[in-house]
PDB file of N, CA and C in Angstrom:
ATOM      1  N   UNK A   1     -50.231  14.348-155.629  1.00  0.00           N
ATOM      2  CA  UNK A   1     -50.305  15.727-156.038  1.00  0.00           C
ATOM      3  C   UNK A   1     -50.403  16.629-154.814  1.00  0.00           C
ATOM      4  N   UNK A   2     -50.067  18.113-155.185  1.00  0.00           N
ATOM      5  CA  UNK A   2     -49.979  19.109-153.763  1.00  0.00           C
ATOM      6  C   UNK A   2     -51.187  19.516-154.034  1.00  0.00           C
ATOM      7  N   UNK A   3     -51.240  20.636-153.275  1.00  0.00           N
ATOM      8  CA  UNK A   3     -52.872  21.546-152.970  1.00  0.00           C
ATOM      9  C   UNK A   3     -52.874  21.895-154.426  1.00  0.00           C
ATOM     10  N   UNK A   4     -51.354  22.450-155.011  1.00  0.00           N
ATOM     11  CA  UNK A   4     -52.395  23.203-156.632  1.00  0.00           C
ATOM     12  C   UNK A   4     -52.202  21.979-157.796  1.00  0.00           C
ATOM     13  N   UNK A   5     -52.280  20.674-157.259  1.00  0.00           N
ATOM     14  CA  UNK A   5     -52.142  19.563-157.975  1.00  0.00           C
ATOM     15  C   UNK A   5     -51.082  18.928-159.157  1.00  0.00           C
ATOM     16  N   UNK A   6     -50.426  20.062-158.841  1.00  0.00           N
ATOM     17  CA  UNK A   6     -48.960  19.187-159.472  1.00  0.00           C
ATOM     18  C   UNK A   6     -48.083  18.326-158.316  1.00  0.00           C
ATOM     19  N   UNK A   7     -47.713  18.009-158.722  1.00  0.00           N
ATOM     20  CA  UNK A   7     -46.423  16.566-158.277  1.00  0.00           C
ATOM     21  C   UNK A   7     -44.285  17.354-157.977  1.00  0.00           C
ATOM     22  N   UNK A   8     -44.499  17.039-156.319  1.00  0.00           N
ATOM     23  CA  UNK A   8     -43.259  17.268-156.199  1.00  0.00           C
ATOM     24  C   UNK A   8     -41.841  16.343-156.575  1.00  0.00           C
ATOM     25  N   UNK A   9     -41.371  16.558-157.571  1.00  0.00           N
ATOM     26  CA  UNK A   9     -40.205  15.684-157.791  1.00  0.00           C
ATOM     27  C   UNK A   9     -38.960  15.745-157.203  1.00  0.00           C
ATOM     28  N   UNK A  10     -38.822  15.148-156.334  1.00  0.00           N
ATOM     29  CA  UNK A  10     -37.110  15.073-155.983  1.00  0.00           C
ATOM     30  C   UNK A  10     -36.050  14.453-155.912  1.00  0.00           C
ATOM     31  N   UNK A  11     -34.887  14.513-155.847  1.00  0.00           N
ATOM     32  CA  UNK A  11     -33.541  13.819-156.312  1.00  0.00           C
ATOM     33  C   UNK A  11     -33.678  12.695-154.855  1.00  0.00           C
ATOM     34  N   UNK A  12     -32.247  11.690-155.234  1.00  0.00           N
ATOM     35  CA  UNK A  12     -32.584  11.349-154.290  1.00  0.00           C
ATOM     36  C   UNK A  12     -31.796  11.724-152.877  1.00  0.00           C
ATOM     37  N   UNK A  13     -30.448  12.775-153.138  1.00  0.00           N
ATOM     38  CA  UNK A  13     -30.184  13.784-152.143  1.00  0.00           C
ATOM     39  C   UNK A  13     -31.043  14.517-151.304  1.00  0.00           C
ATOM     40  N   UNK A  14     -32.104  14.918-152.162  1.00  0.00           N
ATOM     41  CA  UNK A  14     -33.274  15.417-151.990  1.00  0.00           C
ATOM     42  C   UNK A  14     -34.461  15.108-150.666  1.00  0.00           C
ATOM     43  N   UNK A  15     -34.408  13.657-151.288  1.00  0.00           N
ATOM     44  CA  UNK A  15     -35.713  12.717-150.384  1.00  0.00           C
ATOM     45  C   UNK A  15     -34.674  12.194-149.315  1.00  0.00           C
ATOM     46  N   UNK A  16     -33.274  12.018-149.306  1.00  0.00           N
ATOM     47  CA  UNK A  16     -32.774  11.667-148.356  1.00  0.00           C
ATOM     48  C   UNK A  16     -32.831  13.003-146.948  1.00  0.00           C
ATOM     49  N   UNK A  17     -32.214  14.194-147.631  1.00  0.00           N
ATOM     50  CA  UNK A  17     -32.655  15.108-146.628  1.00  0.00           C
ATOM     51  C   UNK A  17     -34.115  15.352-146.013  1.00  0.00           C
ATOM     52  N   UNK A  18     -34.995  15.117-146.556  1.00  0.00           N
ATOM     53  CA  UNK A  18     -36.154  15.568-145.984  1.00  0.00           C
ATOM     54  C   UNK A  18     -36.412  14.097-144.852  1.00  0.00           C
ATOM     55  N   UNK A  19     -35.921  12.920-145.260  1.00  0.00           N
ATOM     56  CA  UNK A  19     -36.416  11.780-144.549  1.00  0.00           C
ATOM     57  C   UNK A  19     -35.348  11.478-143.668  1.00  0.00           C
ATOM     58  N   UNK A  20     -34.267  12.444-143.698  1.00  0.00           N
ATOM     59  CA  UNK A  20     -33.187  11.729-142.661  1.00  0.00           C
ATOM     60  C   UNK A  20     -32.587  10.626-142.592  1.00  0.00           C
ATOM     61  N   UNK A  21     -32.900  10.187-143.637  1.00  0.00           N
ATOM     62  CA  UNK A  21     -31.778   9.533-144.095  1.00  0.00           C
ATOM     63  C   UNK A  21     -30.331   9.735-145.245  1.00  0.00           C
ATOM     64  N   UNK A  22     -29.785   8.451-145.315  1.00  0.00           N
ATOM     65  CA  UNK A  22     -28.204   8.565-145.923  1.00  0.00           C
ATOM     66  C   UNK A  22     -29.167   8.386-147.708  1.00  0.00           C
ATOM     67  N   UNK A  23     -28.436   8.839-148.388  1.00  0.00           N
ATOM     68  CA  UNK A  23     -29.001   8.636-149.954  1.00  0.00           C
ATOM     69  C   UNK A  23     -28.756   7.191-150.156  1.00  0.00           C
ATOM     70  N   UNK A  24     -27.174   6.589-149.419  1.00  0.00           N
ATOM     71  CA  UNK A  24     -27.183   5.343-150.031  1.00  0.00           C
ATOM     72  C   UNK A  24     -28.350   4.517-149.502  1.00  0.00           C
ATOM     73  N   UNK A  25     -28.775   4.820-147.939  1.00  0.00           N
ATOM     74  CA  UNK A  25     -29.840   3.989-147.335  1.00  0.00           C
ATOM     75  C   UNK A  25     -30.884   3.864-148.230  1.00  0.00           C
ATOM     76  N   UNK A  26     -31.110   4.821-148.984  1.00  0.00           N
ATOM     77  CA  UNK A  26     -32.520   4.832-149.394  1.00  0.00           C
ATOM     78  C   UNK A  26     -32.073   4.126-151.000  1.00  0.00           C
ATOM     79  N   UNK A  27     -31.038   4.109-151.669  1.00  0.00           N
ATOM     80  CA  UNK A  27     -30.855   3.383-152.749  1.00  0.00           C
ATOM     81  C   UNK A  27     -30.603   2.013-152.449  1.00  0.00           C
ATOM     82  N   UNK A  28     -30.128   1.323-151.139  1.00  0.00           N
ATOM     83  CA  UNK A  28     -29.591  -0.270-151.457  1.00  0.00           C
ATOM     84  C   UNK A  28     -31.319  -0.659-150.417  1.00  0.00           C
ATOM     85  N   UNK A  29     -31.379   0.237-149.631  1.00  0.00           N
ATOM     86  CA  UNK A  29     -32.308  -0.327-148.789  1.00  0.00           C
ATOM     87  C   UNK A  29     -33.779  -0.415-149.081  1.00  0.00           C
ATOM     88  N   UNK A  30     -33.981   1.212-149.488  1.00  0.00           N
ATOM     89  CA  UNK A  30     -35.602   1.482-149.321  1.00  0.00           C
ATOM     90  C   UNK A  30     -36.266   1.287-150.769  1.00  0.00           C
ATOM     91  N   UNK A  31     -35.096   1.558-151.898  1.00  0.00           N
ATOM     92  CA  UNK A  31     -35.336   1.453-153.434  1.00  0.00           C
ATOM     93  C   UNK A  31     -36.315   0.002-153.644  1.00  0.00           C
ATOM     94  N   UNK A  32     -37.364  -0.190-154.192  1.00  0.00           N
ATOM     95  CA  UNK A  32     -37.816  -1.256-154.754  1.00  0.00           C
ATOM     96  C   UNK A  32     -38.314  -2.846-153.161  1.00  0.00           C
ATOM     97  N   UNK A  33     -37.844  -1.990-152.412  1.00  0.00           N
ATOM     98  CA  UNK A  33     -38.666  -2.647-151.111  1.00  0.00           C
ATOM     99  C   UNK A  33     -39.922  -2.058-150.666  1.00  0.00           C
ATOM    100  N   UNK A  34     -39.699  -0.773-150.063  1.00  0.00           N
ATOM    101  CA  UNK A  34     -40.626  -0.426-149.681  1.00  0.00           C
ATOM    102  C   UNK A  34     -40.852   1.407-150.792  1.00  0.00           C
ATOM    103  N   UNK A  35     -40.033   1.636-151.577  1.00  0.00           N
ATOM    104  CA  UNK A  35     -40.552   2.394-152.323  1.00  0.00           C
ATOM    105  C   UNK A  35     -40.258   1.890-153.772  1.00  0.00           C
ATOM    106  N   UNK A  36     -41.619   2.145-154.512  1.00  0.00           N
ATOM    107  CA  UNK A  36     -41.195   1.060-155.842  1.00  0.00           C
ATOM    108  C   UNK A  36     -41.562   2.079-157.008  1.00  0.00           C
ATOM    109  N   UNK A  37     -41.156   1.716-158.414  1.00  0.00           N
ATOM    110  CA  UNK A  37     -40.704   2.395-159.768  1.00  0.00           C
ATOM    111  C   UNK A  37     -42.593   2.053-159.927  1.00  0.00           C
ATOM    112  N   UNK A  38     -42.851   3.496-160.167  1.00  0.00           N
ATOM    113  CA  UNK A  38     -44.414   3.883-160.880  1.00  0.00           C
ATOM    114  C   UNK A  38     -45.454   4.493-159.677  1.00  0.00           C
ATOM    115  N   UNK A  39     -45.014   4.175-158.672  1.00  0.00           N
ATOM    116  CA  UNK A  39     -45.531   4.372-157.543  1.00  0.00           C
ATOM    117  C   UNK A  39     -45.053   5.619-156.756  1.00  0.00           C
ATOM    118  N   UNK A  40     -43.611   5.487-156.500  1.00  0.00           N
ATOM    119  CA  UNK A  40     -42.682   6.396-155.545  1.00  0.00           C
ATOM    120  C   UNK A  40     -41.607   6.895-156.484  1.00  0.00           C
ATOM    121  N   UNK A  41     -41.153   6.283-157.316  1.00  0.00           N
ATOM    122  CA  UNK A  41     -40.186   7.564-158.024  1.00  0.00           C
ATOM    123  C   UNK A  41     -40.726   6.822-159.510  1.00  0.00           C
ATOM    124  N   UNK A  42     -40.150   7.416-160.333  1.00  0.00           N
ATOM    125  CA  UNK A  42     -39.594   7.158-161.659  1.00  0.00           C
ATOM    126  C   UNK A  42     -38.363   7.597-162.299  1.00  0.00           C
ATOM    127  N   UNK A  43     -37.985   6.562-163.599  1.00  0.00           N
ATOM    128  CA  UNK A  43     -36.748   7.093-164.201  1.00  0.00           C
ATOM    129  C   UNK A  43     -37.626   7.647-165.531  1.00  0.00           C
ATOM    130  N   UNK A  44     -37.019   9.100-165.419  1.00  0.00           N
ATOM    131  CA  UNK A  44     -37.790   9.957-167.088  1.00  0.00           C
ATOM    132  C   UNK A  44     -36.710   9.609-167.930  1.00  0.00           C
ATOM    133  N   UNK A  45     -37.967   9.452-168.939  1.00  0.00           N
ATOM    134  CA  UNK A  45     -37.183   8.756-169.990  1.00  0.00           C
ATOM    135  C   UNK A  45     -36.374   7.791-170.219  1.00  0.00           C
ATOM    136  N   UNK A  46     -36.640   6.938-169.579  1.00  0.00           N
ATOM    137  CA  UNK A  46     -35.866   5.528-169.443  1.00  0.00           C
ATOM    138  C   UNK A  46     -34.369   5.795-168.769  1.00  0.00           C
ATOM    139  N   UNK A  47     -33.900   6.662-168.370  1.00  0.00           N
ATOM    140  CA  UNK A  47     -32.690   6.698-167.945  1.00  0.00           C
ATOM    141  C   UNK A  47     -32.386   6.144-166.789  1.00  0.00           C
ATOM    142  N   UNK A  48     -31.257   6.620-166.285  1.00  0.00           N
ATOM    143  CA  UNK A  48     -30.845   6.045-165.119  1.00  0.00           C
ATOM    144  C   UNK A  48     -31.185   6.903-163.578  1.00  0.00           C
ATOM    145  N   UNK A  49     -31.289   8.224-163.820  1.00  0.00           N
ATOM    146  CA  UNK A  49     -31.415   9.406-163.180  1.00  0.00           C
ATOM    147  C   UNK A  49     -33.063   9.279-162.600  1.00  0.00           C
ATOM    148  N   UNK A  50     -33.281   8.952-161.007  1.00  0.00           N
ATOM    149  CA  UNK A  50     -34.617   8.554-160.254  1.00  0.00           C
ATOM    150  C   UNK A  50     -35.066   9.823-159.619  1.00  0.00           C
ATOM    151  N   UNK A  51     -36.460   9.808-159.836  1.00  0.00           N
ATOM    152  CA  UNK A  51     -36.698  11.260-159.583  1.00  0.00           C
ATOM    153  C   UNK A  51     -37.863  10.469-158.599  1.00  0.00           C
ATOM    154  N   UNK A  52     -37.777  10.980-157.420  1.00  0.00           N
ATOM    155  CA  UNK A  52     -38.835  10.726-156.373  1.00  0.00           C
ATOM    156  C   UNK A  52     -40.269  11.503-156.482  1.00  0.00           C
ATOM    157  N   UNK A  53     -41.401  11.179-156.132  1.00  0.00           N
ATOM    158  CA  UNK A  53     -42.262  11.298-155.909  1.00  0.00           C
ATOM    159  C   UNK A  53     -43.030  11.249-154.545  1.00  0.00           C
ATOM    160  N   UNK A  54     -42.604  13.041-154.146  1.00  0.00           N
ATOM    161  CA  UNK A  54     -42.836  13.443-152.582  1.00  0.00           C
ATOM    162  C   UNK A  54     -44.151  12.913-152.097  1.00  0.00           C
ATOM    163  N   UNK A  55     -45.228  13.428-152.956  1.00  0.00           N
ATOM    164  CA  UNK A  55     -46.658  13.257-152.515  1.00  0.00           C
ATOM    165  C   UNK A  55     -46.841  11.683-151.850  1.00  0.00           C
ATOM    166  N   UNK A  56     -46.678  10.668-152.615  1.00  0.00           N
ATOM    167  CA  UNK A  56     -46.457   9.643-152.667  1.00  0.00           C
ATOM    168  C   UNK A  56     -46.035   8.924-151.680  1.00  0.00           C
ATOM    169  N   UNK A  57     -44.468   9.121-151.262  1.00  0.00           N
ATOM    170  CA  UNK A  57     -44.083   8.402-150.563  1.00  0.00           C
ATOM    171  C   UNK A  57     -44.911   9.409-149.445  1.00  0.00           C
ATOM    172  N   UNK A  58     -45.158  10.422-149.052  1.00  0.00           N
ATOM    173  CA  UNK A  58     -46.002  10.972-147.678  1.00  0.00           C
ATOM    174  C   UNK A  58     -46.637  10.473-147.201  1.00  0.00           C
ATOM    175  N   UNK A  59     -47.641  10.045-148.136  1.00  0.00           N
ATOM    176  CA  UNK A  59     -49.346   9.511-148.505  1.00  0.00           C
ATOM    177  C   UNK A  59     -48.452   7.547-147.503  1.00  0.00           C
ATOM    178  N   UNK A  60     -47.934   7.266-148.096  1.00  0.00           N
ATOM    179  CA  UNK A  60     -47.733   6.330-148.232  1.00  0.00           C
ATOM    180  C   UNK A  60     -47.262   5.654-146.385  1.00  0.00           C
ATOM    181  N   UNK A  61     -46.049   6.502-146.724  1.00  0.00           N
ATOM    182  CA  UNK A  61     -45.431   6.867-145.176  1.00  0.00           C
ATOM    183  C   UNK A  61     -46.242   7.166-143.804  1.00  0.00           C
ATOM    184  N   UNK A  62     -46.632   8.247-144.320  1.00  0.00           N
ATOM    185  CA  UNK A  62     -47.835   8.213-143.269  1.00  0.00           C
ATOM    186  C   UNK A  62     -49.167   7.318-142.882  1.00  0.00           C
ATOM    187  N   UNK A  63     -49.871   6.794-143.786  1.00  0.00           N
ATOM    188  CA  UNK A  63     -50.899   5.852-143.565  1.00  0.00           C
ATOM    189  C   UNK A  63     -49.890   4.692-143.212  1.00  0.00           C
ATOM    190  N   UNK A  64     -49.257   4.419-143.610  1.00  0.00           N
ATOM    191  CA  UNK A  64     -48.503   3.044-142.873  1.00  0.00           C
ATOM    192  C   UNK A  64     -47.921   3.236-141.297  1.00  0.00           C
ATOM    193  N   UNK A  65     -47.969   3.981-140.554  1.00  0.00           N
ATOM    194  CA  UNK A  65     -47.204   4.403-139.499  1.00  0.00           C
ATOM    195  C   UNK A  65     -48.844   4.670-138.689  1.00  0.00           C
ATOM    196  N   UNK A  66     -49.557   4.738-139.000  1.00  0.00           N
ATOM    197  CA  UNK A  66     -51.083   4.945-138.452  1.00  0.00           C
ATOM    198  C   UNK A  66     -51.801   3.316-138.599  1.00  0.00           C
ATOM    199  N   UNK A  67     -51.112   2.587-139.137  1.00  0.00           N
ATOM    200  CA  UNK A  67     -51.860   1.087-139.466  1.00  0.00           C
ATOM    201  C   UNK A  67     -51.301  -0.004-138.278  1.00  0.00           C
ATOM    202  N   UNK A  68     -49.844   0.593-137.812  1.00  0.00           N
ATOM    203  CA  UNK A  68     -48.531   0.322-137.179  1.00  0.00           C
ATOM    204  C   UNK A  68     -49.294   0.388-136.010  1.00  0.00           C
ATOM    205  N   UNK A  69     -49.780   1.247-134.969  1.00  0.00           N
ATOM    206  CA  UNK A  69     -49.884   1.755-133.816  1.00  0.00           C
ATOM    207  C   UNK A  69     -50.314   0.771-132.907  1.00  0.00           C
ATOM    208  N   UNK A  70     -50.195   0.306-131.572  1.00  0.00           N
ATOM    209  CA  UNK A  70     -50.976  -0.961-130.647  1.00  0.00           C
ATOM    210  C   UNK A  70     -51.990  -0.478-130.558  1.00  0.00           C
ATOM    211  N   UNK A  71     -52.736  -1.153-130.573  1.00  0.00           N
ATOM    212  CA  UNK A  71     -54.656  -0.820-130.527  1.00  0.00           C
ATOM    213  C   UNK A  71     -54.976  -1.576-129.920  1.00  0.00           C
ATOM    214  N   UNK A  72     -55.721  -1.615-128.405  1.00  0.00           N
ATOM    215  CA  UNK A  72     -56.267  -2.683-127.605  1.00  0.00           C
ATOM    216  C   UNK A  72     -57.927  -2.368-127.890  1.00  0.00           C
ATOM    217  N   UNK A  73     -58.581  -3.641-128.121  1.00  0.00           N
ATOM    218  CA  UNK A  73     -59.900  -3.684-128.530  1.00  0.00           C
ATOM    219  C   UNK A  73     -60.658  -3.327-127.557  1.00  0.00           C
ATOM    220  N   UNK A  74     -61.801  -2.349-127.736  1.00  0.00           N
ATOM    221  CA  UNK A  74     -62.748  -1.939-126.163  1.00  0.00           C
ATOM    222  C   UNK A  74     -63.836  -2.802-126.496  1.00  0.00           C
ATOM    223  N   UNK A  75     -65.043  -2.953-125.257  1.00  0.00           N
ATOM    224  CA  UNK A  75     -66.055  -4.064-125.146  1.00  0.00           C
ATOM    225  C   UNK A  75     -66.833  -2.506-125.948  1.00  0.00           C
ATOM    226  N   UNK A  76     -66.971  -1.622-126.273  1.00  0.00           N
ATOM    227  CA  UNK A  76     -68.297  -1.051-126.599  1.00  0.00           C
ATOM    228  C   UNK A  76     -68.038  -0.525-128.279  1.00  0.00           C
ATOM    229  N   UNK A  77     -66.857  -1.730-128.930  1.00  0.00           N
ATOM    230  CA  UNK A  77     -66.060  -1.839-130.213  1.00  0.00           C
ATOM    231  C   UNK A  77     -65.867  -0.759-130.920  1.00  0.00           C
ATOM    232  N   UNK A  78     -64.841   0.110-129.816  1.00  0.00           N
ATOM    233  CA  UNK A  78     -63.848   1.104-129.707  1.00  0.00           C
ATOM    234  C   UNK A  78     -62.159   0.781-129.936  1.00  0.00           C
ATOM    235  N   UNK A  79     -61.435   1.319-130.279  1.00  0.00           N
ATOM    236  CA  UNK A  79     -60.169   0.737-129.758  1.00  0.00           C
ATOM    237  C   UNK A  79     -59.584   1.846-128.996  1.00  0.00           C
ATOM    238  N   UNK A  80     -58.252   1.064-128.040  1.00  0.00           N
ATOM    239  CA  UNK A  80     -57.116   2.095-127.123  1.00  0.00           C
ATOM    240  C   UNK A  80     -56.138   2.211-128.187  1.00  0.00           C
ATOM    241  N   UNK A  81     -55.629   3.357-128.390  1.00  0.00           N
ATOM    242  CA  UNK A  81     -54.229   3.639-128.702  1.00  0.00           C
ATOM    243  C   UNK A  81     -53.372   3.578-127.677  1.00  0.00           C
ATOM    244  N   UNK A  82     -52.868   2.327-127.098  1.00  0.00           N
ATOM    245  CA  UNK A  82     -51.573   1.967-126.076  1.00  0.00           C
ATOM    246  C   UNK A  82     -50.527   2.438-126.318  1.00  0.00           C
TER     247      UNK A  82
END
């Protein structure tokens, strides 16, 4: 959800522009790997037509890219961001 707690939905033209990627990348590649049905998009109403879920993949995107980073362990059990 955003600040006034509704949910941004977008196509997947949509989520491809904002993420820089190709639409097909994100349908053969990112679909159901790393973004999955209930989580990151849904089809309304059972159809075929996938409506992304901005908040989501952000949330998602971002804490994973912060989990990613080299971290060298300090003796006073600190870590380095290398």
């Amino acid at each position: 959800m955003n600040a006034n707690g509704s949910v941004t939905y977008l196509t997947t033209e949509e989520l491809a522009a904002r993420l820089h990627y190709a639409p097909r990348y994100i349908l053969n590649c990112l679909k159901d790997s790393v973004l999955f049905e209930g989580v990151h998009y849904i089809k309304p109403f059972g159809r075929r037509k996938i409506l992304y879920l901005w908040e989501a993949i952000e949330r998602d995107m971002l804490g994973s890219s912060t989990h990613q980073l080299p971290m060298i362990p300090m003796a006073n059990g600190g870590v380095c961001h290398g």
